[in-house]
N, C-alpha and C. Protein backbone atom coordinates (compact mmCIF):
# COMPACT_ATOMS: atom_id res chain seq x y z
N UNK A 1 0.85 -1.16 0.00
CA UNK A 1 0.00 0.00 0.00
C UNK A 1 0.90 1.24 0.00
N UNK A 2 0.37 1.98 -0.94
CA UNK A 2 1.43 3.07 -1.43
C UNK A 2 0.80 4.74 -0.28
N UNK A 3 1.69 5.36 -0.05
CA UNK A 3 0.72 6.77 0.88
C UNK A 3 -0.50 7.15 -0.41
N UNK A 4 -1.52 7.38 -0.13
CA UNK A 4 -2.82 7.94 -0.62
C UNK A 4 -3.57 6.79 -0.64
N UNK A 5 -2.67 5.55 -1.05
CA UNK A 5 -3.76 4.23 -1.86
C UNK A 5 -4.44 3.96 -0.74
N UNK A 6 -5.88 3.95 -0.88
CA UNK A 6 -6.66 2.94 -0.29
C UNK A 6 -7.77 1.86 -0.26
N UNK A 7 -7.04 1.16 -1.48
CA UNK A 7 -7.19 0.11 -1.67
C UNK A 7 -6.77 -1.36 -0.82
N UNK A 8 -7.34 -1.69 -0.52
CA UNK A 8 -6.88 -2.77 0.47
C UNK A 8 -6.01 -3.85 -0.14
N UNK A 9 -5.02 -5.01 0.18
CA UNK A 9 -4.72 -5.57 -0.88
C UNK A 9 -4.65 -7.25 -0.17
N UNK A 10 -5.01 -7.22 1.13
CA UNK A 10 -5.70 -8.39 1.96
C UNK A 10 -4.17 -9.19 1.90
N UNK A 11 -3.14 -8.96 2.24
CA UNK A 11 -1.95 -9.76 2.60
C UNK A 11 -1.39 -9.80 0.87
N UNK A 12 -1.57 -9.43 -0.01
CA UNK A 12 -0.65 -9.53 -0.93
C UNK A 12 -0.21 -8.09 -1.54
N UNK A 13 0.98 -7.89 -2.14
CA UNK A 13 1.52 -7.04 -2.78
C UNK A 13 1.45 -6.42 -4.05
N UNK A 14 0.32 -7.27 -4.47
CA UNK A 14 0.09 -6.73 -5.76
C UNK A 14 0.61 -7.43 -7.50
N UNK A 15 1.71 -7.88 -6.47
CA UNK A 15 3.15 -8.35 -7.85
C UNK A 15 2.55 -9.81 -8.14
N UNK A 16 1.92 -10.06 -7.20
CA UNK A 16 1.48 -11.81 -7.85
C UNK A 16 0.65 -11.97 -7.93
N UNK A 17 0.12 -13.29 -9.23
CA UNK A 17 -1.60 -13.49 -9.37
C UNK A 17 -1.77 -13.79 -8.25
N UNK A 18 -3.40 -13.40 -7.72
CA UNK A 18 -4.06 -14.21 -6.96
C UNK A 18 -5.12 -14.91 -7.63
N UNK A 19 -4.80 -16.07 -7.57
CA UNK A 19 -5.75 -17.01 -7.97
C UNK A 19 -6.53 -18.13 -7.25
N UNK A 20 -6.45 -17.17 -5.33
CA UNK A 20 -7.44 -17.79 -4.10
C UNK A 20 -6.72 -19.25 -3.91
N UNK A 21 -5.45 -19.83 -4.42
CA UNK A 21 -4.94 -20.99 -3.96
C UNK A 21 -3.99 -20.41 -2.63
N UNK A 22 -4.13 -21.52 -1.69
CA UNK A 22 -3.16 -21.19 -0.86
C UNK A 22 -2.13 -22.09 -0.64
N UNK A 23 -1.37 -21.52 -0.80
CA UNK A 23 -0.14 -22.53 -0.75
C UNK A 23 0.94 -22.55 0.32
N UNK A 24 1.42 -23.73 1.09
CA UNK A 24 2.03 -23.58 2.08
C UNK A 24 3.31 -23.06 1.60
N UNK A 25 3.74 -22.58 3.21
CA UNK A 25 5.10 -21.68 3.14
C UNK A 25 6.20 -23.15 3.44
N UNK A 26 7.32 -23.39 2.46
CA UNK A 26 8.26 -24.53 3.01
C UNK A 26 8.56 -24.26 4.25
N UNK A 27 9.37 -25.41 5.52
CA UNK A 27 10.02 -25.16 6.17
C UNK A 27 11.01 -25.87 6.06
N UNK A 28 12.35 -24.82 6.37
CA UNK A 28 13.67 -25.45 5.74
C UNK A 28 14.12 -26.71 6.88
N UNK A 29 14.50 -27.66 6.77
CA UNK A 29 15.01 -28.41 7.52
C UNK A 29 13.80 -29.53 8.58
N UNK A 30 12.82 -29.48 8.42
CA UNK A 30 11.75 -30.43 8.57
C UNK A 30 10.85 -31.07 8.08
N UNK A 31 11.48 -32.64 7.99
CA UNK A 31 10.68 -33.40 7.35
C UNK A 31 9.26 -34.18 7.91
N UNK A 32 8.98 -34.96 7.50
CA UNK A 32 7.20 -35.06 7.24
C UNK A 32 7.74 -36.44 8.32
N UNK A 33 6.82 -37.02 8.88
CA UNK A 33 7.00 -37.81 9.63
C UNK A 33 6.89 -39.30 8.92
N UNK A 34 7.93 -40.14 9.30
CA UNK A 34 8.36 -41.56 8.41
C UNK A 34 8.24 -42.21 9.48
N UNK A 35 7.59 -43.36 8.68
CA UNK A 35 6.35 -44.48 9.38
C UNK A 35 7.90 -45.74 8.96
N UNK A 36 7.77 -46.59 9.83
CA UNK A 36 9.16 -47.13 9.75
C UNK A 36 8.52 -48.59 8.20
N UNK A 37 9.07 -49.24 7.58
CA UNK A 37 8.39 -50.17 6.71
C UNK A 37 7.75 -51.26 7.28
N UNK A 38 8.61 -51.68 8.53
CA UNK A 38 7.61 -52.55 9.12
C UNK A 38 8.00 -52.51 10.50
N UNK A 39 7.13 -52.85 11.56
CA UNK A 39 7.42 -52.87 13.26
C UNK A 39 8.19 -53.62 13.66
N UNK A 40 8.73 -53.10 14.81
CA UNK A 40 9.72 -54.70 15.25
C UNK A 40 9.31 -54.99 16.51
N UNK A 41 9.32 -56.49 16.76
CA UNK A 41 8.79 -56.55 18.15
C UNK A 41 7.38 -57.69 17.97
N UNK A 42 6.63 -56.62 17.37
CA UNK A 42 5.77 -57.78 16.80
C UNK A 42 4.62 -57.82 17.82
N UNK A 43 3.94 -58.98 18.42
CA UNK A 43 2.89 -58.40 19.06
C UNK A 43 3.32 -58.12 20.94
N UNK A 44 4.37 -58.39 20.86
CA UNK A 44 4.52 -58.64 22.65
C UNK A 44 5.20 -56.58 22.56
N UNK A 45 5.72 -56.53 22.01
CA UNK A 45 6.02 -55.10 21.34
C UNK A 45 4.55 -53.90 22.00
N UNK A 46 3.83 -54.40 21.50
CA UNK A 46 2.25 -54.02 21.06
C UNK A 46 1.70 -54.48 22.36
N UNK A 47 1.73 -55.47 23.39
CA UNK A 47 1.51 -55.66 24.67
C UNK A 47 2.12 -54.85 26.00
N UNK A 48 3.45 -54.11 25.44
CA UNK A 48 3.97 -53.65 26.19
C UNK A 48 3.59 -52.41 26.12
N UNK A 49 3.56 -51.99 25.26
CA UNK A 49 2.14 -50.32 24.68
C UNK A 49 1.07 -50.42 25.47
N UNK A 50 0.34 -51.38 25.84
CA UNK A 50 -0.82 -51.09 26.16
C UNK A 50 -1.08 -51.52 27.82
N UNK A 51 0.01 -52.01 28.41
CA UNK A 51 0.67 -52.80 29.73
C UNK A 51 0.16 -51.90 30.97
N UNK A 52 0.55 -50.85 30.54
CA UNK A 52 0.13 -49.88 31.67
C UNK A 52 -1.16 -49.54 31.43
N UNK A 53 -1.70 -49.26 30.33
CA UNK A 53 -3.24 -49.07 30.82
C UNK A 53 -4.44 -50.58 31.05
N UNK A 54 -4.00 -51.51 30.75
CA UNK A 54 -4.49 -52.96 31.02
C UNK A 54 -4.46 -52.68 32.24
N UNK A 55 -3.50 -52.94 33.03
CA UNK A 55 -2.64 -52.68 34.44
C UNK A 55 -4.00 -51.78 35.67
N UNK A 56 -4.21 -50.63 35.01
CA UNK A 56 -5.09 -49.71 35.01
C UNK A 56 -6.72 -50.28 34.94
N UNK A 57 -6.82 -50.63 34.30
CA UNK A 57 -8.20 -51.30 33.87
C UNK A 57 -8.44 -52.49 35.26
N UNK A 58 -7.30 -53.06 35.19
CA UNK A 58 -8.10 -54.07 35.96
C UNK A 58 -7.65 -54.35 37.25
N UNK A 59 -6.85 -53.14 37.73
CA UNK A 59 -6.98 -52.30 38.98
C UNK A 59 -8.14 -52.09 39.40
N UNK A 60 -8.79 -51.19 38.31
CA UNK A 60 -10.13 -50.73 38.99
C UNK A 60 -11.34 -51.89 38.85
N UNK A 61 -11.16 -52.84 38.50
CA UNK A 61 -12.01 -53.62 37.91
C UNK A 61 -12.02 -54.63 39.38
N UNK A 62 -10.86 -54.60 40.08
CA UNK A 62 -10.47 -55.25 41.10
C UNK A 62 -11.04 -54.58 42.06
N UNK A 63 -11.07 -53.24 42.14
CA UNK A 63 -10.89 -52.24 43.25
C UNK A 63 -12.75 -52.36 43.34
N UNK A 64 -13.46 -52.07 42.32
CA UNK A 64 -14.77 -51.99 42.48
C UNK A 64 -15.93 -53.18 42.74
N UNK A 65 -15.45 -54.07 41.58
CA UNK A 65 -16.32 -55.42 41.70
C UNK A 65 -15.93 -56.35 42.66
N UNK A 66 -14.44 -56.20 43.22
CA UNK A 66 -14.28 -56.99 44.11
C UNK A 66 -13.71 -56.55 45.54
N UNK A 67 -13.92 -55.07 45.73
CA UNK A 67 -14.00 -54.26 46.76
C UNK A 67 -12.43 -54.84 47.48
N UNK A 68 -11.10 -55.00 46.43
CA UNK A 68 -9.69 -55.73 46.48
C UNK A 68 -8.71 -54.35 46.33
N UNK A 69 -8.80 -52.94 47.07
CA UNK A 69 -7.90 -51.87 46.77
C UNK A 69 -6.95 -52.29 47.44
N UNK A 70 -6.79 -52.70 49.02
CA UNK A 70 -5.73 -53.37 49.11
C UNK A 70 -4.47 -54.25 48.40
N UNK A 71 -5.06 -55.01 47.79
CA UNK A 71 -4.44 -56.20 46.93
C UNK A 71 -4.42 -55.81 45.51
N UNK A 72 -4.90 -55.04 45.17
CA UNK A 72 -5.23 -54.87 44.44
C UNK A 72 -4.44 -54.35 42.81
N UNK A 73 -3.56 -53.34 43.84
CA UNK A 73 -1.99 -52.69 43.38
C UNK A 73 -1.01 -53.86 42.67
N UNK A 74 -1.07 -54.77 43.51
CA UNK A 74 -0.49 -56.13 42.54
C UNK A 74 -0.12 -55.94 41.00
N UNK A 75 -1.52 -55.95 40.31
CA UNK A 75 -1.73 -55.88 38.97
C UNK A 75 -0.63 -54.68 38.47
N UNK A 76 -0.22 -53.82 38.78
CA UNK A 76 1.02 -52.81 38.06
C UNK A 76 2.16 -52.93 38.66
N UNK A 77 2.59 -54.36 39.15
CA UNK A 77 3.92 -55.17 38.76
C UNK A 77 3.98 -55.87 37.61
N UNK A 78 2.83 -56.09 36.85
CA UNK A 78 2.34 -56.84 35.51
C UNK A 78 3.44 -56.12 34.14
N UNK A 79 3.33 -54.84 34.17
CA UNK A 79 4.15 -54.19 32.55
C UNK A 79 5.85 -54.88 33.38
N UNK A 80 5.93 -54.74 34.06
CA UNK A 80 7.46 -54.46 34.94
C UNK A 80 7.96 -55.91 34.46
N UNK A 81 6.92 -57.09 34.74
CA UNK A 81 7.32 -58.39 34.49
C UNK A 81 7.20 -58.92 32.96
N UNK A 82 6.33 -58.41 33.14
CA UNK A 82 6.31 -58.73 30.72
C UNK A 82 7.19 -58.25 30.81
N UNK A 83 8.66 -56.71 31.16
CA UNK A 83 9.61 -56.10 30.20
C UNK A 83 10.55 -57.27 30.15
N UNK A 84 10.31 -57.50 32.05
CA UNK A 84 11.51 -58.50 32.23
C UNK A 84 11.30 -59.90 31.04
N UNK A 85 10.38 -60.42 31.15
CA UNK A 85 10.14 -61.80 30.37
C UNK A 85 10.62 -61.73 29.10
N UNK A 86 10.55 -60.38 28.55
CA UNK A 86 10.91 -60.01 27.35
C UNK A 86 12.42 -59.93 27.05
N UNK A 87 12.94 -59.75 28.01
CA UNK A 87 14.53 -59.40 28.12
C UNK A 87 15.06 -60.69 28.07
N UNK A 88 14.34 -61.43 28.70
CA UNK A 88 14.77 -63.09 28.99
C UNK A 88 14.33 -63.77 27.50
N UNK A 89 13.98 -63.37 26.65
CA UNK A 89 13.40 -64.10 25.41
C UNK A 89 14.31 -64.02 24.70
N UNK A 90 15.19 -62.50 24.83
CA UNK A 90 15.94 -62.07 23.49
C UNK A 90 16.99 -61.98 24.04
């Protein structure tokens, strides 16, 4: 916008078509996120992901239906012993 102009020009300069596409701005040095070709580990891998909230689940599953909060804590030594079992496999 030049002094007098008042014309609005809504974020562009004038010098380029607008043809209402928007196009992203690059960013130098970050790439897109790479999905590995295949998992390793396999399903005990995939057991150990979900260890702590299982763990969780049936804590409370203990704690409520079987009124077991005491004893109950047990169950989240469970991820701790799959890591170990796992260590012992490989």
């Amino acid at each position: 916008m030049n002094a007098g102009d008042n014309t609005p020009t809504y974020g562009h300069s004038g010098d380029e078509a607008q043809d209402g596409q928007i196009r992203p701005i690059p960013v130098p040095g970050q790439g897109g996120a790479s999905v590995p070709a295949e998992r390793k580990g396999g399903t005990m891998a995939g057991l150990m992901a979900i260890s702590s909230t299982l763990a969780l689940i049936a804590f409370m599953i203990i704690g409520f239906v079987f009124d077991g909060w005491a004893w109950g804590w047990v169950v989240f030594l469970m991820p701790g012993l799959l890591k170990s079992w796992q260590a012992a496999q490989n």
